[in-house]
Protein backbone atom coordinates (compact mmCIF):
# COMPACT_ATOMS: atom_id res chain seq x y z
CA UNK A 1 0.00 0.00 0.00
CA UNK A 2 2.85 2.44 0.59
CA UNK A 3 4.59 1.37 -2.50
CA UNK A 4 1.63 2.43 -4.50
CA UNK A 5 0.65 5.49 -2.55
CA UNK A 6 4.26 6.44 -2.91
CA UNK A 7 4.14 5.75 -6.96
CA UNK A 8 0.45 7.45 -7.59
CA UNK A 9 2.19 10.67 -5.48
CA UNK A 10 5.36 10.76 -7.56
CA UNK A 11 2.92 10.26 -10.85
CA UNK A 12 0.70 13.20 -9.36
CA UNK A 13 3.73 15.20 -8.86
CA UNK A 14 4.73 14.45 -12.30
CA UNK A 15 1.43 15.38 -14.33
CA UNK A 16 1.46 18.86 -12.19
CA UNK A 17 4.89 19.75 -13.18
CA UNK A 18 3.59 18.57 -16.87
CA UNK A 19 1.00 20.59 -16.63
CA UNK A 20 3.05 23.50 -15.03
CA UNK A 21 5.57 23.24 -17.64
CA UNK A 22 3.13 23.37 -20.44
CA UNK A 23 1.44 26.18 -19.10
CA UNK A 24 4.52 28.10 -19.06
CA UNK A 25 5.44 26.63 -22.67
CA UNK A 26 1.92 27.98 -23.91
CA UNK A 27 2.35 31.68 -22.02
CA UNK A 28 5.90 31.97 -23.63
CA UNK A 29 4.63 30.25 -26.99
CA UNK A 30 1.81 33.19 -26.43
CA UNK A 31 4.78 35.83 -25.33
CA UNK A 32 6.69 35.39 -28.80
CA UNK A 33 3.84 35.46 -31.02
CA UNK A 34 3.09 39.07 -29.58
CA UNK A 35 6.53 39.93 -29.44
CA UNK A 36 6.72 38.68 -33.18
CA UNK A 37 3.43 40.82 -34.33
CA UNK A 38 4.75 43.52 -32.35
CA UNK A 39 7.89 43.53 -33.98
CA UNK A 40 6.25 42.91 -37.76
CA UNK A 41 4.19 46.06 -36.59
CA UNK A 42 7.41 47.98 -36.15
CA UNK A 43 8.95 46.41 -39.06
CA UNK A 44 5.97 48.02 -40.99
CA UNK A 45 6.44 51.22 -39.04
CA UNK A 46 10.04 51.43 -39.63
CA UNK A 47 9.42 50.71 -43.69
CA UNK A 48 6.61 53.57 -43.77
CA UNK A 49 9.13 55.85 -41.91
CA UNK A 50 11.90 54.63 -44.49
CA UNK A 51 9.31 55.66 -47.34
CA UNK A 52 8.58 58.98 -45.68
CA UNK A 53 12.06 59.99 -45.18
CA UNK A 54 12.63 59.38 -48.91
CA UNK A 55 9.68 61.35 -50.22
CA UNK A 56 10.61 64.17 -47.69
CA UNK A 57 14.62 63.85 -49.19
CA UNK A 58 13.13 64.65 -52.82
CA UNK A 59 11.30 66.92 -51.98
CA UNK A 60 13.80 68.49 -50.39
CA UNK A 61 16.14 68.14 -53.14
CA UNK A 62 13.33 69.55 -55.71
CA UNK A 63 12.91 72.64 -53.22
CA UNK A 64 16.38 73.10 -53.09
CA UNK A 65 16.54 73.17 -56.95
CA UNK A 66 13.53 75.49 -57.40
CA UNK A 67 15.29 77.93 -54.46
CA UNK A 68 18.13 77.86 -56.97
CA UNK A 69 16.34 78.82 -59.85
CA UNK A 70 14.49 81.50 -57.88
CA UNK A 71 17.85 82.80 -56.64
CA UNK A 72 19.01 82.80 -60.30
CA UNK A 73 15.59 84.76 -61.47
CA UNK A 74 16.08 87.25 -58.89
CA UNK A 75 19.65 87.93 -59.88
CA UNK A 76 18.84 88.55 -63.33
CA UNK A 77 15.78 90.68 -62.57
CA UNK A 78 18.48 92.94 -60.14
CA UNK A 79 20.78 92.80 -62.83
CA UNK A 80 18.41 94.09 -65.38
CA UNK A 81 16.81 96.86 -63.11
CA UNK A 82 20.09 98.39 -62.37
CA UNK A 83 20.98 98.30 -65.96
CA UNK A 84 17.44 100.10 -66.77
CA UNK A 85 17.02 102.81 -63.85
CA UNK A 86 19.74 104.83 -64.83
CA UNK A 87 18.42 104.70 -68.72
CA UNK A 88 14.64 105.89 -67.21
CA UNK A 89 16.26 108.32 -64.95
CA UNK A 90 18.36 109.84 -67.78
CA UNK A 91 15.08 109.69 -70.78
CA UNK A 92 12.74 111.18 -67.63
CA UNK A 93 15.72 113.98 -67.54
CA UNK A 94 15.76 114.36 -70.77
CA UNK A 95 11.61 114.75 -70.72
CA UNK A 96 11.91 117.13 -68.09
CA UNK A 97 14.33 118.98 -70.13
CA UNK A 98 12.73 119.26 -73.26
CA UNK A 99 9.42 120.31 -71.84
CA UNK A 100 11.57 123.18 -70.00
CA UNK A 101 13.42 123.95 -73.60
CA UNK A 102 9.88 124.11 -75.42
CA UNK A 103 8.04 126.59 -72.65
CA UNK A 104 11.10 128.67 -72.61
CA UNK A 105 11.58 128.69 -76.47
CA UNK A 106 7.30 129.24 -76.63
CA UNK A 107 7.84 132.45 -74.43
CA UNK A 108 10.65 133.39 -75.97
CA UNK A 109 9.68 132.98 -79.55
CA UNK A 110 5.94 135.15 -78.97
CA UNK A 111 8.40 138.32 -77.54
CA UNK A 112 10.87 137.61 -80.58
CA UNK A 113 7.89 137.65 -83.00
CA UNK A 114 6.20 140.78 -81.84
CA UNK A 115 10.02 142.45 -81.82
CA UNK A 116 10.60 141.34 -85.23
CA UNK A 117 6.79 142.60 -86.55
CA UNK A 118 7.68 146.00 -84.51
CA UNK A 119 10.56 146.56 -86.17
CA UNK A 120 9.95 145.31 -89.54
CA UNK A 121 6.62 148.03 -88.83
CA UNK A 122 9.28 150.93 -87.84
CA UNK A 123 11.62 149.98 -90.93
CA UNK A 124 8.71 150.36 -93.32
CA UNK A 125 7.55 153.43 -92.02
CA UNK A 126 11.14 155.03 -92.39
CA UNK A 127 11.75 153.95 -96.10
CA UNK A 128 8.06 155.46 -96.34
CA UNK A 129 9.40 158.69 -95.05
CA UNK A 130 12.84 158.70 -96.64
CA UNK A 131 12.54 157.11 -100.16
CA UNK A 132 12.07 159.50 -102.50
CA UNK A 133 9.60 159.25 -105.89
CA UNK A 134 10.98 157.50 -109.01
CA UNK A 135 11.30 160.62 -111.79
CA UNK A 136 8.38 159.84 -114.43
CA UNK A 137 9.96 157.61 -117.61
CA UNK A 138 10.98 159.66 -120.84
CA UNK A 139 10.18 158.19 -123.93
CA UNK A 140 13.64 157.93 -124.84
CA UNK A 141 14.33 155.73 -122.24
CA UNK A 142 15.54 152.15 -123.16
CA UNK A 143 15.10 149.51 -121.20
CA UNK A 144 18.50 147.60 -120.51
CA UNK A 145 18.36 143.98 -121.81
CA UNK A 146 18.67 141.53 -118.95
CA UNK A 147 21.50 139.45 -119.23
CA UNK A 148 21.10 136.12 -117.72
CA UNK A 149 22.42 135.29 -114.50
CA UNK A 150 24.00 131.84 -113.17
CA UNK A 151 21.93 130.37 -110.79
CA UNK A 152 24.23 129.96 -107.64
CA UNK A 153 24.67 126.27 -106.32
CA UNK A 154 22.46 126.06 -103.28
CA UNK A 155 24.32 125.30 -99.52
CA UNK A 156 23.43 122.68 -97.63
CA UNK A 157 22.96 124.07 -93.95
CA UNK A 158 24.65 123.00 -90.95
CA UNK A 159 21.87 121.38 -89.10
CA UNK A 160 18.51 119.05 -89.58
CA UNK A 161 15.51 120.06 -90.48
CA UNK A 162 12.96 117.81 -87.98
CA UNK A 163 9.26 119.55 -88.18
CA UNK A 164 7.64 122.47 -88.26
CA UNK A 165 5.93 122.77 -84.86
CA UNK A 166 2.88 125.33 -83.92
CA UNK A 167 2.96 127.41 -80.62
CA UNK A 168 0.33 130.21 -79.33
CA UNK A 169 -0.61 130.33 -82.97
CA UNK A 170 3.25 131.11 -84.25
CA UNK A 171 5.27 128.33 -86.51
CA UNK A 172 8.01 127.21 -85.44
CA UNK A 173 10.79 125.20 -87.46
CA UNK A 174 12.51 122.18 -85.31
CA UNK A 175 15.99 121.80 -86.32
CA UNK A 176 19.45 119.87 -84.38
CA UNK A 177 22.59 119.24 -85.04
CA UNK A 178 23.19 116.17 -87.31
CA UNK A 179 24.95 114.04 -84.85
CA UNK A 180 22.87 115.31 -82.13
CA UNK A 181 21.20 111.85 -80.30
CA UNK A 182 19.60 114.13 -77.63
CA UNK A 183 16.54 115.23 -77.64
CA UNK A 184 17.88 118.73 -75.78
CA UNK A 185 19.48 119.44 -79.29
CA UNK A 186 16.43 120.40 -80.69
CA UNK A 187 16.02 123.93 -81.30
CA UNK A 188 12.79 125.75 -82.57
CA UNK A 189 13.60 128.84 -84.90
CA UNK A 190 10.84 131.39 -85.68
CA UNK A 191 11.23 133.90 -88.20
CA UNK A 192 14.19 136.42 -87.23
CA UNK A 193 15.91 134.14 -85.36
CA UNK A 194 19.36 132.22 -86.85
CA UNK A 195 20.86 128.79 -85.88
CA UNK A 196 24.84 129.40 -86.88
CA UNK A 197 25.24 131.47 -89.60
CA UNK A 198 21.54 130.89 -91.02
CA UNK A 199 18.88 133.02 -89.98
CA UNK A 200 15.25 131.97 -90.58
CA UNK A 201 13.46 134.65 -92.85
CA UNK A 202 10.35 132.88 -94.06
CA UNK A 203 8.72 130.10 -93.14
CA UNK A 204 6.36 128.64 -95.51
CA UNK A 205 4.35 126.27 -96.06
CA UNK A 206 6.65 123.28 -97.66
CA UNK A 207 10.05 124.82 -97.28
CA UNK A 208 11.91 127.38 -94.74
CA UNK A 209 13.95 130.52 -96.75
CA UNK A 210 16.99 131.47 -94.56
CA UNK A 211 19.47 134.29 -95.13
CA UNK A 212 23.22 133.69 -95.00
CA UNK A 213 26.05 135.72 -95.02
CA UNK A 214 27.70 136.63 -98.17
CA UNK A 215 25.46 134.17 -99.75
CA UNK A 216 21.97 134.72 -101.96
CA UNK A 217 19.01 133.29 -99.48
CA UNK A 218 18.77 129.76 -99.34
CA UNK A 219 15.66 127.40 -99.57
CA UNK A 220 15.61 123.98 -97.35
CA UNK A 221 12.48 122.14 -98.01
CA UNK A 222 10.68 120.65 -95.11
CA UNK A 223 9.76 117.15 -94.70
C-alpha cells in the first residue's frame, strides 16, 4: 500500500509539473507570437518611416533646386533693373528737359515775333518817309536787256531740319545738329531768329527761306 501510494504521489507530482511546464510553454509560446506581431508592426512602421524619409529627401532636393532657380531669377531681374534705372532716370531727364526747352523757347519765340513785326513796322515806315519818288519815264528811255544770271549752287545748312511745330498760334521750325542723339538738341527757330550762320526769314508752307552771309538766301524744303 505504501509502495503504491508512494508511486500514484510521484505520478501526481509528475502530471502537475507537466501541466506547469506546459502552461509556461503555452504563455511563452503566447509571449513570442506578440513579441513577433509587435515587432512585424514595427517592421511596418520602420518601412513607412523609411518611405517617408525618402519622399521628404526629394522633396527636399526639388525645393532646393527650385530655391536655386528662384535665386538665379532674382539675380537677373536685379541685374536688369540696375541696368534700366539709370536709362529711365536719364530719358525722364531728358523729358523734363525738353518740356523746360519748349516753354522757354514758346515764351521766348511770342516776344521775338512781336520784336521782329515791330521793327519790320518801324523799318517800313522810315523807307516810307525817306525814299524819295521815281522821276516819271521819258520816252527815250531804253530799257537795258537783262543778261542772264548763273543760278548759284544752293548750300546745304549746318543742321537738320525735324518739323515744323505750332505754338500760341506762331510756326516754329525744329531743327538739331546732325549728330545730335539728344533730344535737348532740338532747337525751334521762328522767323528772325538764326541757328549758326543761317537766320530763318520765311517760313512757308513746304520749305523754310533762310538768309546767309555773303550768300543769296537759301531754300531747305521741309519734310
Amino acid at each position: 500500500m505504501r509502495a503504491s501510494t508512494f508511486q500514484t504521489l510521484i505520478i501526481g507530482l509528475l502530471c502537475l509539473a507537466v501541466a506547469g511546464l506546459s502552461g509556461g510553454l503555452y504563455n511563452l509560446y503566447q509571449r513570442v507570437a506578440e513579441l513577433q506581431s509587435t515587432n512585424t508592426q514595427h517592421l511596418q512602421t520602420l518601412d513607412t518611416l523609411q518611405h517617408d524619409s525618402s519622399a521628404l529627401k526629394d522633396a527636399q532636393e526639388k525645393l532646393q533646386y527650385a530655391l536655386k532657380d528662384l535665386k538665379q531669377m532674382v539675380d537677373t531681374s536685379e541685374q536688369q533693373a540696375s541696368t534700366l534705372d539709370p536709362m529711365l532716370d536719364q530719358w525722364a531727364q531728358e523729358l523734363q528737359e525738353l518740356r523746360d526747352g519748349l516753354a522757354a523757347c514758346a515764351t521766348q519765340a511770342d516776344l521775338t515775333a512781336l520784336r521782329a513785326r515791330i521793327e519790320q513796322v518801324e523799318q517800313q515806315l522810315l523807307d516810307l518817309r525817306t525814299k524819295p519818288f521815281p522821276p516819271p519815264p521819258t520816252p527815250s528811255a531804253t530799257k537795258p536787256k537783262k543778261t542772264a544770271r548763273p543760278k548759284p549752287t544752293p548750300l546745304s545748312p549746318p543742321f537738320s531740319v525735324l518739323s515744323v511745330e505750332s505754338r500760341g498760334g506762331e510756326r516754329f521750325l525744329a531743327v538739331a545738329p546732325h549728330d545730335s542723339r539728344s533730344l535737348t538738341d532740338v532747337r525751334l527757330l521762328h522767323s528772325g531768329e538764326q541757328q549758326g550762320a543761317w537766320r530763318l526769314k520765311i517760313l512757308e508752307p513746304n520749305s523754310a527761306i533762310f538768309a546767309v552771309a555773303a550768300q543769296p538766301d537759301q531754300t531747305v524744303h521741309l519734310p
